[in-house]
Protein backbone atom coordinates (compact mmCIF):
# COMPACT_ATOMS: atom_id res chain seq x y z
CA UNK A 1 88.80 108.95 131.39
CA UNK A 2 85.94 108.71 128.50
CA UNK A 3 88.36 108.13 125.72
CA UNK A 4 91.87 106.81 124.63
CA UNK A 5 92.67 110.67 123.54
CA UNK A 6 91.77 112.13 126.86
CA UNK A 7 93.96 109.64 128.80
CA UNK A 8 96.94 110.10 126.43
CA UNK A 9 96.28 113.99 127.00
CA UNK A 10 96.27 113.75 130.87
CA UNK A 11 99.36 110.91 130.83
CA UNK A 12 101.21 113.89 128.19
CA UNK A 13 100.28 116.61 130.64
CA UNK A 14 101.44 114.64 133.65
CA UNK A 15 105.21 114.08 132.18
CA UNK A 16 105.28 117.59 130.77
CA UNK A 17 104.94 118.61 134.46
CA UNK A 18 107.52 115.96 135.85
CA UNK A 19 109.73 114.82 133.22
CA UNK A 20 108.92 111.22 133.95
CA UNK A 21 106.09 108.96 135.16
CA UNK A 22 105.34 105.13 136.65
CA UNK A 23 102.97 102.91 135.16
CA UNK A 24 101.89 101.86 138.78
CA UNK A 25 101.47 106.26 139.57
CA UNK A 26 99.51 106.37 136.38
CA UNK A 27 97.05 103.65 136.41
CA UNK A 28 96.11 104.94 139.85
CA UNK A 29 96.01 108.62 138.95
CA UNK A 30 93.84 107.64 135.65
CA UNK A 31 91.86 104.78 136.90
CA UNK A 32 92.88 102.40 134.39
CA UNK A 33 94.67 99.10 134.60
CA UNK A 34 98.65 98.76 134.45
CA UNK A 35 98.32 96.88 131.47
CA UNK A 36 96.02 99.47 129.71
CA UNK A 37 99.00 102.16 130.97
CA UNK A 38 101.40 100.38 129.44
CA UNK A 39 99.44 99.96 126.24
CA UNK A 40 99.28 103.95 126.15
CA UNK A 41 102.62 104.29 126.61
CA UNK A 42 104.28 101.91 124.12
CA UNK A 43 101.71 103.83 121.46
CA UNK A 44 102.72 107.31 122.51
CA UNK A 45 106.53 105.49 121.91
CA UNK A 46 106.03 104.76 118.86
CA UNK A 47 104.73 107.84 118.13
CA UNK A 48 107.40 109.79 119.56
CA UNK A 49 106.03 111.50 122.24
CA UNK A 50 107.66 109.82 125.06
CA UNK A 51 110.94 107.57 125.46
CA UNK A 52 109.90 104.61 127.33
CA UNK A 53 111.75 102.90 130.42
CA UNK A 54 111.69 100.01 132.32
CA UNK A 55 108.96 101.13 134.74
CA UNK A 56 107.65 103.82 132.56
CA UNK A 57 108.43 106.55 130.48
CA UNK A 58 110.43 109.97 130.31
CA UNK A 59 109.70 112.58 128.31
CA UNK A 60 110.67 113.77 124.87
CA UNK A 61 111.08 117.15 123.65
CA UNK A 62 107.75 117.45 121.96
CA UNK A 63 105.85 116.49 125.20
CA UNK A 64 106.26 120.09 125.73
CA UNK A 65 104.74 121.44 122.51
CA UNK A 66 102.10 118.77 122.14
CA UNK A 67 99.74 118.69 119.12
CA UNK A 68 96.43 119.94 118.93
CA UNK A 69 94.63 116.07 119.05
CA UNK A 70 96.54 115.64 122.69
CA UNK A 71 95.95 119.07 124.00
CA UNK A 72 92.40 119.04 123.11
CA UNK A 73 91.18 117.32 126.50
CA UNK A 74 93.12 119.31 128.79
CA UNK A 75 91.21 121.84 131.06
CA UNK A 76 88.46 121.29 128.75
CA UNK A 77 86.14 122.52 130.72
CA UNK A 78 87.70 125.72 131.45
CA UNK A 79 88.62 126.78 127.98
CA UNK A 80 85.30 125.74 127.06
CA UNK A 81 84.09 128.85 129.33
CA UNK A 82 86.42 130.96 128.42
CA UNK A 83 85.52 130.41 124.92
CA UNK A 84 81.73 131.53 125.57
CA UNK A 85 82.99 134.46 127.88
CA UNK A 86 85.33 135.45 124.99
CA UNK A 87 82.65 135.17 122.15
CA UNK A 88 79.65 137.64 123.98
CA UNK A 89 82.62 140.27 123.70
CA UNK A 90 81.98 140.64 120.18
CA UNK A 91 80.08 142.44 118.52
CA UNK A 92 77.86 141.50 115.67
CA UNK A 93 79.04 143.04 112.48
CA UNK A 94 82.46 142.41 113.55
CA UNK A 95 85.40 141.44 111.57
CA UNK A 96 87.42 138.76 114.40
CA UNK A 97 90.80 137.27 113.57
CA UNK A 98 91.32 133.85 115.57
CA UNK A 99 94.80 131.87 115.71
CA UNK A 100 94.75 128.81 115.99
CA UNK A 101 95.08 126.42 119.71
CA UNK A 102 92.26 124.62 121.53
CA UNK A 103 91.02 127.79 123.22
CA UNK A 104 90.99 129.58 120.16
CA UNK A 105 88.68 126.57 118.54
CA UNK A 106 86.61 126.80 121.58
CA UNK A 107 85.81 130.74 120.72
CA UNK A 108 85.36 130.47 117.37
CA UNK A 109 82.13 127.31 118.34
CA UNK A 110 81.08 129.74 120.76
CA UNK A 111 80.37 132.38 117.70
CA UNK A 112 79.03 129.70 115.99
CA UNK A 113 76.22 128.97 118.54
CA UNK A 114 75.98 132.61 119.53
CA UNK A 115 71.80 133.17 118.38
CA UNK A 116 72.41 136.49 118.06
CA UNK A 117 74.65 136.53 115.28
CA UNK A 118 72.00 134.94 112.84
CA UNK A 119 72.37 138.05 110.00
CA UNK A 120 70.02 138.60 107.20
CA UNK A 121 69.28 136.31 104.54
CA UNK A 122 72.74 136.11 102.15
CA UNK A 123 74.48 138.45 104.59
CA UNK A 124 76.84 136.84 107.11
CA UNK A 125 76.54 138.72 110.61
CA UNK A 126 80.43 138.27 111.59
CA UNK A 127 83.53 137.74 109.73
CA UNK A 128 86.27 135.71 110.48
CA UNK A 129 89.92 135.42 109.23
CA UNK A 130 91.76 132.83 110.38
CA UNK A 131 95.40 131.15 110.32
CA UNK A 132 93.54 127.66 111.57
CA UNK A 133 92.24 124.97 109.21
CA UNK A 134 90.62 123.01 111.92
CA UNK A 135 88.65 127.12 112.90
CA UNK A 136 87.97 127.45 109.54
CA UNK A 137 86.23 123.88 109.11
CA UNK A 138 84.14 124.09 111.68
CA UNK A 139 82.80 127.79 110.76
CA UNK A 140 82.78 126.59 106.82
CA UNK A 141 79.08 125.52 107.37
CA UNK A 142 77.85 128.30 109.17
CA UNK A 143 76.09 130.83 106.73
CA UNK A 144 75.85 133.40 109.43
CA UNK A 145 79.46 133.30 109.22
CA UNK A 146 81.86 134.90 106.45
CA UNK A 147 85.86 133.01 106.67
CA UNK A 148 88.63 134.10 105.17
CA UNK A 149 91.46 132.02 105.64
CA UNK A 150 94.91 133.08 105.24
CA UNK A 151 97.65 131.21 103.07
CA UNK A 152 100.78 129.64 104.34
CA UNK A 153 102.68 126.16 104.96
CA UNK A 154 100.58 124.08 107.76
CA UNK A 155 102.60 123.38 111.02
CA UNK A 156 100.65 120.01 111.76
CA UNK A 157 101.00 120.16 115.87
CA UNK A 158 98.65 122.95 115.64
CA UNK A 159 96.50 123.22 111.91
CA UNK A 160 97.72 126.60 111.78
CA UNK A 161 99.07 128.60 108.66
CA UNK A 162 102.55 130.10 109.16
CA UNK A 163 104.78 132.05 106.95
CA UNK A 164 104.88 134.96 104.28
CA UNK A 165 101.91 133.94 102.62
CA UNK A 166 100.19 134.15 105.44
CA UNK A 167 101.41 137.68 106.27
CA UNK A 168 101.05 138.91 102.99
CA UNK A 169 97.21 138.51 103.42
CA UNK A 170 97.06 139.86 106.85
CA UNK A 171 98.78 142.47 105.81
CA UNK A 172 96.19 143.75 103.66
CA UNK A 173 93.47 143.64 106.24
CA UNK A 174 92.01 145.01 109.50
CA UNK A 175 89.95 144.03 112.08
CA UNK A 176 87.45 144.49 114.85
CA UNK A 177 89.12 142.45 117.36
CA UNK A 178 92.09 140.01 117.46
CA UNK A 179 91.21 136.90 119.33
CA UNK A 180 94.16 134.73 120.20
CA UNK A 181 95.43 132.01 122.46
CA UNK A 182 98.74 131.82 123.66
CA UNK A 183 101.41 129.69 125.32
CA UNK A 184 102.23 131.81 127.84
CA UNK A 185 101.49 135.52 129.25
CA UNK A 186 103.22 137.50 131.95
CA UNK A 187 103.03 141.00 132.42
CA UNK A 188 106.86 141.84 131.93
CA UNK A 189 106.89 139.33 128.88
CA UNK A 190 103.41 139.86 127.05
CA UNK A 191 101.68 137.45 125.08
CA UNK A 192 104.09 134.87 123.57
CA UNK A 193 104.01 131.14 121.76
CA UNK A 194 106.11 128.20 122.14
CA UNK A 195 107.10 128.42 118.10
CA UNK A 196 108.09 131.53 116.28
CA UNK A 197 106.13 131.03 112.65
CA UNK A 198 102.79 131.50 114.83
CA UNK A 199 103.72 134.40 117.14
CA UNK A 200 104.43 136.44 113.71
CA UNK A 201 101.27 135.45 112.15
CA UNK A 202 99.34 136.03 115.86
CA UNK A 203 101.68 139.39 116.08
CA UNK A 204 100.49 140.59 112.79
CA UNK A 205 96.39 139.86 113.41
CA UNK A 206 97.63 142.28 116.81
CA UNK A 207 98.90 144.96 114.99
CA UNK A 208 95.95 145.06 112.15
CA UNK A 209 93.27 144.92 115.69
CA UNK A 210 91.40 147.89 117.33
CA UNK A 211 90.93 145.65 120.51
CA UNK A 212 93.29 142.75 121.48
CA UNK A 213 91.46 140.06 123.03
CA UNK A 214 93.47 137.21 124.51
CA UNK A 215 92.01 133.84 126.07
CA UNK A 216 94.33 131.58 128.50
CA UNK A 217 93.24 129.16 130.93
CA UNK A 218 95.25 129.71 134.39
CA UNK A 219 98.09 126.93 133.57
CA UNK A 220 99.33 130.09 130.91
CA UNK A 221 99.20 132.95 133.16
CA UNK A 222 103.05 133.62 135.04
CA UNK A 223 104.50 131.74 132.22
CA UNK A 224 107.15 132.64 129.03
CA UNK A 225 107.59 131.19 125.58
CA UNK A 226 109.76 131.22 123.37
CA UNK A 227 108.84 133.48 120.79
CA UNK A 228 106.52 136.82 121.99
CA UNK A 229 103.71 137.93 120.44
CA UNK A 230 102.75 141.20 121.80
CA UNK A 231 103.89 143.39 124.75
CA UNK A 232 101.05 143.52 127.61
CA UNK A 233 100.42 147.13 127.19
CA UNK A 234 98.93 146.23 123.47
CA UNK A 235 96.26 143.37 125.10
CA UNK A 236 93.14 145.17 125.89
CA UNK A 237 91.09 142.07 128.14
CA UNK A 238 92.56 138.82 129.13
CA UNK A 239 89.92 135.80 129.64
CA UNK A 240 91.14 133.36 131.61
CA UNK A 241 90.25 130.68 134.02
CA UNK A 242 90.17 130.10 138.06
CA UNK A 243 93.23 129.09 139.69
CA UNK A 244 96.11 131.67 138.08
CA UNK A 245 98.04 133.89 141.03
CA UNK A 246 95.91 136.65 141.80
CA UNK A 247 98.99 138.56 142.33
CA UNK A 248 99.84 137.68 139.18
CA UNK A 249 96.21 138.67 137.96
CA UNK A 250 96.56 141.99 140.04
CA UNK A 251 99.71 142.87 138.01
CA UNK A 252 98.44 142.62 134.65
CA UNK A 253 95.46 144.63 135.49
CA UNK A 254 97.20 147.27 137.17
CA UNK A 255 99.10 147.13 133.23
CA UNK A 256 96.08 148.08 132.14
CA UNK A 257 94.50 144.80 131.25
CA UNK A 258 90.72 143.77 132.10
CA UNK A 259 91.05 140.48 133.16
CA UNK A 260 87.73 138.42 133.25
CA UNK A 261 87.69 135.20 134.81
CA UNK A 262 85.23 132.48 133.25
């Protein structure tokens, strides 16, 4: 691991997927020295991600919604292509709305560095409104970019905007394409996040959208959440990674999704 935050990611992602973990399993698995382990996991303690044991740790509630800083380095890679496969499918001129998640940042850099979307001198060749301060940040420097953010109260695990202020100016509005990560997709469940304020804000960019664009590495695909955000017959192309079920793949297209795998 190249950093403290990429360990604590892959140490998070390991108990979310068994519900506890060994200090002796993870310094092998990571590389890293017990003592180094056990440094991690008396941090992530006291931070409340985990609840630590003798030997280890189990996991908390949150490990399973983690925030943005410890989901960053996860499948990195991956998301990373998906975001470039997701950005050449729009078009310049287009107004985008983005949610927020670390796939959804990885579209909205992809824009960014797209050389195409230069625009004319004063004129911005893409819009994009956005629920995400950490989206909106990034694309605040780029002149060839126009942002509109929306209001709301910030939900800190992700930087994203939630609420009726935020649906009050999406409500207004309509776009080119909708954009959006999510938690989990299945073709009987949709689209669908782990907390309710930012499926309605991700539901609402859907319903405002001419085409529904939705980017999920191959960990999402088979999966439900909590709260949905759009039935599968409104999602137009899925990107997603290698590795999901191609049965699973085969189903959702045969709903009528193009799935493109990055």
């Amino acid at each position: 691991m190249t950093s403290r935050y990429e360990r604590w990611s892959a140490l998070l992602g390991l108990l979310a997927d068994g519900g506890e973990v060994a200090v002796g399993d993870l310094a092998v698995h990571l590389g890293v020295s017990g003592a180094t382990i056990r440094r991690d996991l008396d941090e992530l303690a006291r931070q409340q991600m985990l609840v630590r044991t003798r030997g280890g740790a189990v996991a908390s509630n949150v490990a399973y919604d983690l925030p943005l800083t410890y989901k960053s380095a996860r499948h990195a890679p991956e998301k990373q292509r998906i975001g470039r496969v997701a950005a050449g499918l729009v078009a310049a001129g287009s107004t985008v709305a983005l949610n927020g998640g670390t796939t959804g940042t990885e579209v909205a850099r992809a824009l960014a560095c797209r050389p195409d979307l230069r625009g004319d001198a004063g004129t911005p060749a893409i819009t994009v409104v956005t629920n995400a301060l950490n989206i909106a940040s990034e694309l605040a420097v780029r002149a060839q970019v126009k942002i509109v953010v929306t209001g709301g109260v910030v939900r800190p695990q992700s930087y994203e905007l939630i609420g009726p202020l935020a649906l009050a100016l999406l409500d207004g509005l309509a776009f080119d394409y909708a954009v959006l990560g999510a938690d989990a997709l299945d073709v009987e469940g949709g689209a669908s996040a782990h907390h309710e304020g930012e499926a309605a804000v991700s539901a609402s960019m859907v319903a405002r959208a001419r085409t529904v664009v939705v980017v999920a590495d191959s960990s999402k695909i088979g999966r439900r959440a909590f709260a949905r955000v759009c039935p599968t017959r409104r999602i137009d192309v899925l990107v997603t990674s290698p590795g999901a079920d191609p049965s699973l793949l085969a189903g959702l297209e045969a709903a009528g999704v193009d799935v493109l795998v990055a």
